[in-house]
Protein backbone atom coordinates (compact mmCIF):
# COMPACT_ATOMS: atom_id res chain seq x y z
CA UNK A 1 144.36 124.44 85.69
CA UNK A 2 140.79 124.34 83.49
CA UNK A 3 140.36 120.58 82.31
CA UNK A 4 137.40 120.52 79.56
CA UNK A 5 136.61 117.51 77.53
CA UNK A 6 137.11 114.88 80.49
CA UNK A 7 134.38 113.00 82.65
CA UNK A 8 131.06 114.79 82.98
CA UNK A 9 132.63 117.98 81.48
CA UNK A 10 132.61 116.76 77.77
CA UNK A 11 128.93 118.03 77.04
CA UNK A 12 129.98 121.31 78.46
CA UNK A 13 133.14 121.99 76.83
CA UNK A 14 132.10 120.78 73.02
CA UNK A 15 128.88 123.08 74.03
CA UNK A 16 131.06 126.14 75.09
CA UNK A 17 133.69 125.55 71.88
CA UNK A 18 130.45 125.80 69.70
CA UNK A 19 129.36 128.62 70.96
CA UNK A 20 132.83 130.62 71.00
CA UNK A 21 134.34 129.39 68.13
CA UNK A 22 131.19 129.98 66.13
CA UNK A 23 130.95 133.65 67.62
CA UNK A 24 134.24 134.76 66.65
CA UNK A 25 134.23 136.06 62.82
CA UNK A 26 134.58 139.67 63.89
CA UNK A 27 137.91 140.39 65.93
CA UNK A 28 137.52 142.88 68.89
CA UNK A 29 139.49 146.13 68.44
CA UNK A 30 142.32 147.40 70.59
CA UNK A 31 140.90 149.18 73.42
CA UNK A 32 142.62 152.51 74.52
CA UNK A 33 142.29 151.62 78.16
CA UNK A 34 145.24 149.25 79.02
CA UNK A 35 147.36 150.99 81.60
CA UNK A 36 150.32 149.97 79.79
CA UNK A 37 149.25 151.69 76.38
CA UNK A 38 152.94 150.27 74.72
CA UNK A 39 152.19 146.55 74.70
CA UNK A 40 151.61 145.52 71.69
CA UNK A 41 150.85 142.13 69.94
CA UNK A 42 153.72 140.92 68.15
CA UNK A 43 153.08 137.30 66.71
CA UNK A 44 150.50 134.62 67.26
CA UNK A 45 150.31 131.30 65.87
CA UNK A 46 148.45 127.63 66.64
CA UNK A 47 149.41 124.21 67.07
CA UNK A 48 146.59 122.02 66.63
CA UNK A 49 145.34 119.45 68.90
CA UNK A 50 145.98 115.92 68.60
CA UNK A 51 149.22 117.23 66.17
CA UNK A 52 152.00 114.03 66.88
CA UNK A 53 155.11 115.74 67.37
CA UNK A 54 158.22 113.78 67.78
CA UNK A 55 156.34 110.56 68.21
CA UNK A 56 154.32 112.09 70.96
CA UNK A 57 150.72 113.66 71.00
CA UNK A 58 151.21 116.94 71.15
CA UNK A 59 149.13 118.99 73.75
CA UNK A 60 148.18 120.24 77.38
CA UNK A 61 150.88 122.69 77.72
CA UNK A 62 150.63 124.44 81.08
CA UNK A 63 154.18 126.30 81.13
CA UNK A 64 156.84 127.91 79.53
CA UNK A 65 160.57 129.18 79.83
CA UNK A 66 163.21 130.44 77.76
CA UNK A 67 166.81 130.11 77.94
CA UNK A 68 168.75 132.75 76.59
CA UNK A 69 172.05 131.23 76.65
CA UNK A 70 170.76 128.11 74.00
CA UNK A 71 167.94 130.60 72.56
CA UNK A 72 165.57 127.74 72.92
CA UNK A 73 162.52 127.57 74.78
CA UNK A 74 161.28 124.89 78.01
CA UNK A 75 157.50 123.77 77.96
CA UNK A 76 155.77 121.29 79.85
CA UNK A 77 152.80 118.85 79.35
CA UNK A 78 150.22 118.42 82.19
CA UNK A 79 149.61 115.13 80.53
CA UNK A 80 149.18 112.50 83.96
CA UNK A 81 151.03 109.72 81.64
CA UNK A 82 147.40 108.97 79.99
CA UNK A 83 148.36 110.30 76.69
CA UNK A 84 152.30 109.61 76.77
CA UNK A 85 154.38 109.68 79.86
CA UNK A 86 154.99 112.48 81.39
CA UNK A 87 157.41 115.00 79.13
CA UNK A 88 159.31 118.49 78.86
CA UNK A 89 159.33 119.45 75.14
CA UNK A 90 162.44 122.26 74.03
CA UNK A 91 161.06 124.92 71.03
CA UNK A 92 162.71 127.53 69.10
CA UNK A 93 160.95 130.12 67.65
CA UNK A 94 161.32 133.82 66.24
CA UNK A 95 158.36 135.48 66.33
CA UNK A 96 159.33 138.67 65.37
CA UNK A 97 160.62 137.29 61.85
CA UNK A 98 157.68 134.27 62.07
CA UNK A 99 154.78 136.35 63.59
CA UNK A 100 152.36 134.02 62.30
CA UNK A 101 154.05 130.33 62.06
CA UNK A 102 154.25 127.59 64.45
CA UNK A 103 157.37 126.77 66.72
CA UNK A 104 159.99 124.86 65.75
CA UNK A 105 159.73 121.56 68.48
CA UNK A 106 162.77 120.36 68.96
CA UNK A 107 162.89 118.20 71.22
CA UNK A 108 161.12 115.66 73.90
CA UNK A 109 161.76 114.78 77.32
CA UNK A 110 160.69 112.04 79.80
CA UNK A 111 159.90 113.27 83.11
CA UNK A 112 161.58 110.59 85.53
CA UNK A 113 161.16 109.92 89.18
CA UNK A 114 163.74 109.15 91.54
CA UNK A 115 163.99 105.55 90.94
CA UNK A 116 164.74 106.80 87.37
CA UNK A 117 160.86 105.70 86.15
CA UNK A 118 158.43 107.49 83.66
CA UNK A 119 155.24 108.33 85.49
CA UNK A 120 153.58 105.39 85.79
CA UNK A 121 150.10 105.36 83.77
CA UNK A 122 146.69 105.58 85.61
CA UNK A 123 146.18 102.12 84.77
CA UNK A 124 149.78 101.30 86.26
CA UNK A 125 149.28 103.50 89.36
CA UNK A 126 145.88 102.32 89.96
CA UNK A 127 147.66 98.62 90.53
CA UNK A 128 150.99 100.71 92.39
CA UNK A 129 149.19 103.32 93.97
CA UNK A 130 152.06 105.58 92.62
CA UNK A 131 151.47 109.52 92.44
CA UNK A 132 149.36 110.61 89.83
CA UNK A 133 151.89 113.90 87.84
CA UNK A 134 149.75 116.97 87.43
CA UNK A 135 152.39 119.71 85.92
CA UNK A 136 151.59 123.08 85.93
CA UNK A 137 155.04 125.50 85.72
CA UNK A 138 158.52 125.08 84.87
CA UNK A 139 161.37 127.36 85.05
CA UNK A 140 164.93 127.12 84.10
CA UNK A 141 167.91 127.93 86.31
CA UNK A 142 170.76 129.26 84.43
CA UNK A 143 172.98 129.19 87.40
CA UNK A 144 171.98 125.62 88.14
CA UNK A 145 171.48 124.40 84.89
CA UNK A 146 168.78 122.63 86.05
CA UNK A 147 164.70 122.96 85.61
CA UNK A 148 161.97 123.38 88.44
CA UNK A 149 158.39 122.42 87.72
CA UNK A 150 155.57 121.91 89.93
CA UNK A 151 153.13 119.22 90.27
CA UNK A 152 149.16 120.29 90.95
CA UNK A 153 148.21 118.06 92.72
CA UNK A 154 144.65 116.16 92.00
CA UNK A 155 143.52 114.66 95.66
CA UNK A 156 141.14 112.45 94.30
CA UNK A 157 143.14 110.52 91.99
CA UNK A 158 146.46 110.78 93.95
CA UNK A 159 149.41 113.49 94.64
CA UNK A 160 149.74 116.82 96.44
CA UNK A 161 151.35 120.03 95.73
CA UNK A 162 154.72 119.34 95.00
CA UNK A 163 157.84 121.30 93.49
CA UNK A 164 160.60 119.12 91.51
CA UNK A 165 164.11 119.88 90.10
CA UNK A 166 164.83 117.80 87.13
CA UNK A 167 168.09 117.82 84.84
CA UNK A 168 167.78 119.01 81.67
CA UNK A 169 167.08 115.32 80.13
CA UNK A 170 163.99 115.23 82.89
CA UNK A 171 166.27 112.52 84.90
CA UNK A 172 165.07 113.63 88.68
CA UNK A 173 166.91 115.80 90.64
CA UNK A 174 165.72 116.96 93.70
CA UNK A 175 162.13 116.98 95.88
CA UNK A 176 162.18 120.78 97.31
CA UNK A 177 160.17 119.72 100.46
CA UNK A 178 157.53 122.70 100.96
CA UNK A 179 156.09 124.58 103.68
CA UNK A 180 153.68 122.04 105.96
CA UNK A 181 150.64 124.14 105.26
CA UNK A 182 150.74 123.05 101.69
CA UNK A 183 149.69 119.67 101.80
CA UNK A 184 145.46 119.66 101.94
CA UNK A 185 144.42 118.72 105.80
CA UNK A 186 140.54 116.72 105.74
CA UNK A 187 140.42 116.23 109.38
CA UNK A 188 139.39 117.37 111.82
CA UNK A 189 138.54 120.24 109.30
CA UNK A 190 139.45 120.62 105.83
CA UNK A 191 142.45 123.35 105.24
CA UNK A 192 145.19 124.26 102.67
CA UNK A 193 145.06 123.92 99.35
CA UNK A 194 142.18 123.13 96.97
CA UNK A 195 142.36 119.99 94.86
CA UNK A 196 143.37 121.01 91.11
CA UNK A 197 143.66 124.40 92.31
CA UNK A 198 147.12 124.79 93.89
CA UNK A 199 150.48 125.10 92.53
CA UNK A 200 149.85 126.79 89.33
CA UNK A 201 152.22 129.74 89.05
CA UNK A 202 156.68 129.72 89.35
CA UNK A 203 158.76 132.51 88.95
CA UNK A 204 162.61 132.91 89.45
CA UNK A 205 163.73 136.23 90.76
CA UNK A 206 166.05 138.03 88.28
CA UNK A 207 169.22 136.91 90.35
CA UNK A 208 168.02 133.12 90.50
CA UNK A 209 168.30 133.46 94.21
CA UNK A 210 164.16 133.02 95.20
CA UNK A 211 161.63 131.31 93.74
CA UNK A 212 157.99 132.50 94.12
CA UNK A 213 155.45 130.16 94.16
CA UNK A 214 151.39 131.04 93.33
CA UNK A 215 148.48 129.25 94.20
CA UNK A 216 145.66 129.35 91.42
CA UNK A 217 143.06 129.69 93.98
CA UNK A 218 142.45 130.48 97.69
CA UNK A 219 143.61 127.68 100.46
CA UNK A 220 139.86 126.23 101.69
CA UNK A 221 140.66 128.27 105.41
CA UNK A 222 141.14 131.40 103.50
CA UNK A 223 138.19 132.30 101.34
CA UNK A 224 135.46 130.67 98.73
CA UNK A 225 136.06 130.60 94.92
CA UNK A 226 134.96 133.00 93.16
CA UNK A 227 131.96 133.83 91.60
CA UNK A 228 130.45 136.61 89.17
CA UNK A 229 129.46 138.81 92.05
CA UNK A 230 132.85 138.26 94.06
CA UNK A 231 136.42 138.12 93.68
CA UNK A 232 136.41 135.29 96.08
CA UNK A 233 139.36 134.51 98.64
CA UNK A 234 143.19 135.73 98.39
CA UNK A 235 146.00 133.40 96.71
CA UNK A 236 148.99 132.90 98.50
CA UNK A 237 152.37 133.87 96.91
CA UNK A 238 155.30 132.29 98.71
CA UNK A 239 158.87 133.07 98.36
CA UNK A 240 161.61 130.09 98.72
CA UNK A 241 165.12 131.17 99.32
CA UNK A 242 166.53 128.18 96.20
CA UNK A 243 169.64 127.01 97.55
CA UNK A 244 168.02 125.90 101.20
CA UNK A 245 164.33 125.38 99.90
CA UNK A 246 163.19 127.38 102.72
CA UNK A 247 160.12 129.46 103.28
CA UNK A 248 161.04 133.32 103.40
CA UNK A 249 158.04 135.27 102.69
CA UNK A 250 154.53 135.24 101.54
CA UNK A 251 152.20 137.45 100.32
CA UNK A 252 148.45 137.52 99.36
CA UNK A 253 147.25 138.58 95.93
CA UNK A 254 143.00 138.74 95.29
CA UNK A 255 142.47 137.52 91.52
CA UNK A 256 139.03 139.24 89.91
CA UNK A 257 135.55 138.39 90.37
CA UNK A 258 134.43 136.21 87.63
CA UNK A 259 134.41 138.90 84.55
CA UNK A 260 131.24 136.99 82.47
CA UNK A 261 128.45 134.67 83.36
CA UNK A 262 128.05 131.35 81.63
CA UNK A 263 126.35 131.39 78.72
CA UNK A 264 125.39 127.76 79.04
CA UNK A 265 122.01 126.86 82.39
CA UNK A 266 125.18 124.82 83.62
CA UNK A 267 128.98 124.71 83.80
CA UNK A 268 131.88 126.00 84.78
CA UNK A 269 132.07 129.95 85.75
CA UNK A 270 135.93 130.61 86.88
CA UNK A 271 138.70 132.52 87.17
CA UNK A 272 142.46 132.15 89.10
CA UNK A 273 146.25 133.17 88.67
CA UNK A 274 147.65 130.80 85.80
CA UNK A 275 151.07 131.96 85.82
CA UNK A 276 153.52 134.50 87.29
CA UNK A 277 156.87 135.93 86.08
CA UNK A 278 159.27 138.34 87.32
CA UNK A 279 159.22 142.00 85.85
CA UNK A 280 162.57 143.59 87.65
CA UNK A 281 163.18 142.88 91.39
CA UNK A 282 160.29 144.74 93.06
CA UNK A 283 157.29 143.13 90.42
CA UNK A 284 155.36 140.06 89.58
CA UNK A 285 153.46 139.82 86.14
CA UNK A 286 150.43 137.83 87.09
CA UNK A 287 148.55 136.62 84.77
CA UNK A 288 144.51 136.19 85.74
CA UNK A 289 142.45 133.09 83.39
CA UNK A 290 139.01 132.76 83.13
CA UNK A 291 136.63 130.51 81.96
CA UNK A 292 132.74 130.44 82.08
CA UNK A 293 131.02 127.57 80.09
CA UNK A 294 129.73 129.22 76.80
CA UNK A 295 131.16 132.41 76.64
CA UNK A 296 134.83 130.87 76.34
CA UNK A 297 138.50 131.91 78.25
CA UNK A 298 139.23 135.03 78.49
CA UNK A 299 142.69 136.77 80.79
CA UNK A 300 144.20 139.99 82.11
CA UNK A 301 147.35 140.63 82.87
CA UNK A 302 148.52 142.60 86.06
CA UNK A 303 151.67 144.06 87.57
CA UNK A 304 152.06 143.31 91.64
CA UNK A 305 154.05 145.38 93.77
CA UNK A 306 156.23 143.02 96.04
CA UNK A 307 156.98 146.12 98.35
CA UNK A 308 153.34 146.02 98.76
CA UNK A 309 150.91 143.60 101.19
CA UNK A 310 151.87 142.48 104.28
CA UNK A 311 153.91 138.78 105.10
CA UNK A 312 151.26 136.14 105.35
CA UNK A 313 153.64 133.38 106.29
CA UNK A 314 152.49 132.95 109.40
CA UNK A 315 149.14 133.74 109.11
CA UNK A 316 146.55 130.46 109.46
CA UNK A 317 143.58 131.93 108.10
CA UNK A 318 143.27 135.02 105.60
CA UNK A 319 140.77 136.83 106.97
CA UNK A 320 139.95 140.98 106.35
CA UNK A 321 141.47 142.58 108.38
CA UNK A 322 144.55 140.42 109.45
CA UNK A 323 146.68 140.98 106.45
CA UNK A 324 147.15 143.92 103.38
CA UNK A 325 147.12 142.31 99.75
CA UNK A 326 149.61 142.97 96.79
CA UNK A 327 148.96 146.29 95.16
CA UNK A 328 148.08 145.50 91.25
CA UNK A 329 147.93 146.96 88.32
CA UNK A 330 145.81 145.96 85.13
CA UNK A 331 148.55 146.20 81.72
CA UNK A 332 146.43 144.09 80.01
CA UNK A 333 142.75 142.61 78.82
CA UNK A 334 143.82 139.66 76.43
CA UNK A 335 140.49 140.44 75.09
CA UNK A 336 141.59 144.12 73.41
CA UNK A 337 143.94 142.77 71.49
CA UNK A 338 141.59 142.00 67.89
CA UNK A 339 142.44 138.29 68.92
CA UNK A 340 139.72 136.14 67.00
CA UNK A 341 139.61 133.88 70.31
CA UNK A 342 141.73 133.84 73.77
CA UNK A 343 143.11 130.05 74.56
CA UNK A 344 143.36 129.38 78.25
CA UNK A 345 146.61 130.74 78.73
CA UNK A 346 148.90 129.13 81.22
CA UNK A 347 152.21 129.50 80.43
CA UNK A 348 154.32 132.88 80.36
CA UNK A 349 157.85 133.76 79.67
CA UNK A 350 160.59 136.27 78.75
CA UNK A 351 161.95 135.82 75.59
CA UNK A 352 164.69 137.53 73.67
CA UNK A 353 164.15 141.17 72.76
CA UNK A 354 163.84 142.95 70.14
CA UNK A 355 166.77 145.59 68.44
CA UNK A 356 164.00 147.98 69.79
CA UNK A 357 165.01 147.22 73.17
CA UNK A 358 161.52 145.90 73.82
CA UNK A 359 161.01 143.07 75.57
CA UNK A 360 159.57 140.36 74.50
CA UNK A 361 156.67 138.34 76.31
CA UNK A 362 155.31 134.65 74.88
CA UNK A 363 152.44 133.24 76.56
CA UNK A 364 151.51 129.30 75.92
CA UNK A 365 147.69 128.20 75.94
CA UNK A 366 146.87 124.57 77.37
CA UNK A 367 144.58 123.08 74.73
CA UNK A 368 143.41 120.15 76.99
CA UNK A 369 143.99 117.45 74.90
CA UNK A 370 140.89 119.10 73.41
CA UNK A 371 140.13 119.15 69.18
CA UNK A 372 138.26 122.12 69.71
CA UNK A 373 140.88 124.14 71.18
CA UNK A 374 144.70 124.38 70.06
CA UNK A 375 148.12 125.55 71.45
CA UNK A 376 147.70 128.99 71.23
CA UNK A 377 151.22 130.61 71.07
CA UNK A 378 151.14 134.76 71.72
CA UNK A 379 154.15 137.15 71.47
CA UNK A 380 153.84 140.69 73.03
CA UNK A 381 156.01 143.33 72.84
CA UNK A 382 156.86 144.73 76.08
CA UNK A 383 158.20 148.59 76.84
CA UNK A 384 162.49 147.86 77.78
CA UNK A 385 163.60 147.37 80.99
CA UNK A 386 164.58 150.14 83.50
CA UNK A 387 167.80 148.79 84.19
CA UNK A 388 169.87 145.20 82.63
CA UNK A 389 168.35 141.98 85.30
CA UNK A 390 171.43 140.19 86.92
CA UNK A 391 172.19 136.74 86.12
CA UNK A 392 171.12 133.87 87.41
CA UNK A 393 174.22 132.89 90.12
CA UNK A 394 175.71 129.20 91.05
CA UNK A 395 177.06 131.08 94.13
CA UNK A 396 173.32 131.58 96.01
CA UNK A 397 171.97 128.79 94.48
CA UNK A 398 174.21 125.32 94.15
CA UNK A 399 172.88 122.00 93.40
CA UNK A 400 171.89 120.59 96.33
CA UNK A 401 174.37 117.71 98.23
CA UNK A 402 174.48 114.09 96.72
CA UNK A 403 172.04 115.33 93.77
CA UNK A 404 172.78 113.82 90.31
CA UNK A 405 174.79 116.18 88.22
C-alpha cells in the first residue's frame, strides 16, 4: 500500500499531485509494444475524493471482486476506522454500456470482529490496545458464499499480516491462521515481513480450491527494497489449500526496479505487487505499482507462469542461487494506454464479458483519502479464455466447523 497525504508525507504528496496533475494535458499514445497487443481500454471513470456515499466517506479502496452469480461487485476500504469504521462497499456497474460514468454503490458494510465489534477507532484502540485494520484484498468465494480479505499489517501502530473470512454482511467468520514466518520477528534479528509492505495481493484459483497470497515487497531476510538502479529482493507468493488453511506451496516473483526517479530532492521512489488474480489454472496476473514523489504512479501488468520457479516454502532466506523465480511476462504498461493520469491501482478483478467473448478486467485505484487523487475505476478488454474456468466448489472448500453461517 502507498499512503500520501498523512504525517510527514503531506508536503510531498500535494507537491507530487501538482506536479502530475498539472503535467497531464496531453494523453500518451498507445504504444505498439505490449506483448499482449489485444488489450484494449474499455471504460474509465472517477469517483472523487471526500464523495459521501451512503452516509460514509467514500475512499481508500485497496481491492476488488466480482460476483457473477448477483452481477455485483465486492470492494474494500483500507480505512483503519479513522474515517468510518472499517467497511466492504457492493457496486454494480456496466462499463461496456457506461464507459465513462461512475459505479452504481450499492451498498455498505461494517467489518466486524469476532466479538461482533466495528474496528475500534485509533483513539479507542489507543485506550484498548485493540488491532489497528489495515485492508488490502478481498475475494469472494462462490462455493462458500463467504469473503476473504487481508489485513496489512502496520507494526508501529498495531496488527500483523493477517487473512479474515467474513460473511457477506462483514459479521466475522473465520481467522485463517498463517504460516509462522509471516508474523515480523525483531529479535534477535529482524525477519519476515516488512511493516506496510506485506499482505497486499489475494487470488482464488479458478476451482476455489487455493488461495494465493502476495507480499507487496520482499520479507527483510530476503532482499532490500527497491531502488531506481535495482529491482530489489523477491516477493513471496504462497499457496493455501482453503478448506484446511494450510501452507502448500510458495513461489518467488522479482517486481521491477523502480521505472522513474523522483522528480521532487526528497520523497518516496517505489514500486511492489499491488494485486494478483488468476488467469486459467497455470497463471497469475500480477499487477506491479509504482510511485516516485513528483513524477506520479505509474503500473505494468504481467503474466506469471505457476509451472515456473522453484517451491520456496521452506526456504529461510532468498538468496541467488537457492531458488528459480516465476517466469513473467509484461501484457501491459498502464502508461500506453492515452490515460491522462494512472491512479495507484490496487485492486483487480474479472468481470463479466463481453458478447465478444472478451474478457473483461476492472482495476480499482486507492485515492488515499487524498483530494488530489480520486477512485480511479479502469475496464480492459481482455483476449477470451482458452477453455470455460470451473466453478468455485463447496465440496473442497466448506465453511470451516462451529463458524457462523
Amino acid at each position: 500500500m502507498i499512503r500520501l497525504l498523512r504525517h510527514s508525507r503531506a508536503l510531498v504528496a500535494t507537491l507530487a499531485a501538482a506536479l502530475v496533475l498539472g503535467g497531464c494535458a496531453a494523453p500518451r499514445q498507445p504504444s505498439a509494444g505490449n506483448a499482449h497487443a489485444r488489450i484494449r481500454l474499455l471504460a474509465q471513470a472517477h469517483i472523487a475524493a471526500g464523495t459521501e456515499v451512503l452516509g460514509t466517506p467514500w475512499g481508500g479502496i485497496s481491492g476488488i471482486d466480482y460476483d457473477a452469480q448477483s452481477g455485483q461487485f465486492w470492494l474494500i476500504s483500507d480505512d483503519r476506522s479513522a474515517q468510518a469504521p472499517a467497511r466492504i462497499y457492493t457496486a454494480r456497474w456496466s462499463p461496456a454500456q457506461q464507459p465513462t460514468q461512475p459505479p452504481h454503490i450499492t451498498g455498505v458494510f461494517t467489518l466486524l470482529t469476532e466479538q461482533g465489534q466495528p474496528f475500534p477507532s485509533p483513539p479507542q484502540r489507543t485506550i484498548s490496545k485493540a488491532e489497528a485494520p489495515d485492508a488490502e484484498a478481498i475475494r469472494w468465494h462462490a462455493g462458500r458464499q463467504r469473503l476473504w480479505w487481508t489485513s496489512e499489517g502496520d507494526w508501529a501502530r498495531g496488527g500483523i499480516p493477517r487473512l479474515r473470512e467474513s460473511l457477506a454482511t462483514g459479521q466475522w467468520a473465520s481467522d485463517i491462521p498463517l504460516p509462522a514466518a509471516f508474523t515480523p520477528k525483531l529479535q534477535p534479528q529482524r525477519t519476515g515481513p516488512r511493516s506496510n509492505a506485506s499482505l497486499e495481493g489475494l487470488a482464488f484459483s479458478d476451482d476455489g480450491c487455493t488461495a494465493w497470497l502476495a507480499m507487496e515487497m520482499a520479507w527483510v531476510q530476503d532482499g532490500p527494497r527497491p531502488t531506481v538502479q535495482t529491482a530489489g529482493g523477491p516477493v513471496r507468493i504462497t499457496a493455501l489449500d482453503v478448506a484446511t488453511g494450510q501452507a502448500q506451496q510458495q513461489r518467488a516473483y522479482t517486481p521491477d526496479a523502480v521505472p522513474r526517479a523522483r522528480r521532487l530532492p526528497w520523497g518516496p521512489e517505489v514500486n511492489g505487487v499491488s494485486e494478483i488474480l488468476a488467469d486459467g489454472p497455470h497463471h497469475l496476473l500480477v499487477l506491479e505499482r509504482d510511485y516516485s514523489a513528483g513524477a506520479g504512479f505509474g503500473a505494468r501488468l504481467y503474466r506469471a507462469d505457476l509451472r515456473s520457479g522453484s517451491d520456496t516454502l521452506g526456504v529461510q532466506a532468498l538468496q541467488p542461487g537457492n531458488h528459480t523465480p516465476l517466469q513473467k511476462t509484461l501484457l501491459l504498461d498502464f502508461a500506453t494506454l492515452g490515460l491522462a493520469t494512472v491512479d495507484n491501482l490496487e485492486g483487480m478483478t474479472w468481470a463479466a464479458p463481453l458478447p465478444s467473448g472478451e474478457r473483461v478486467l476492472v482495476l480499482v485505484s486507492d485515492d488515499n483519502f487524498n483530494a488530489a487523487q480520486s477512485t480511479q475505476w479502469l475496464a480492459l478488454a481482455y483476449p477470451p479464455a482458452e477453455s470455460a474456468p470451473p466453478q468455485h466448489s463447496p465440496a473442497c472448500a466448506p465453511p470451516p466447523p462451529g463458524a457462523p453461517e
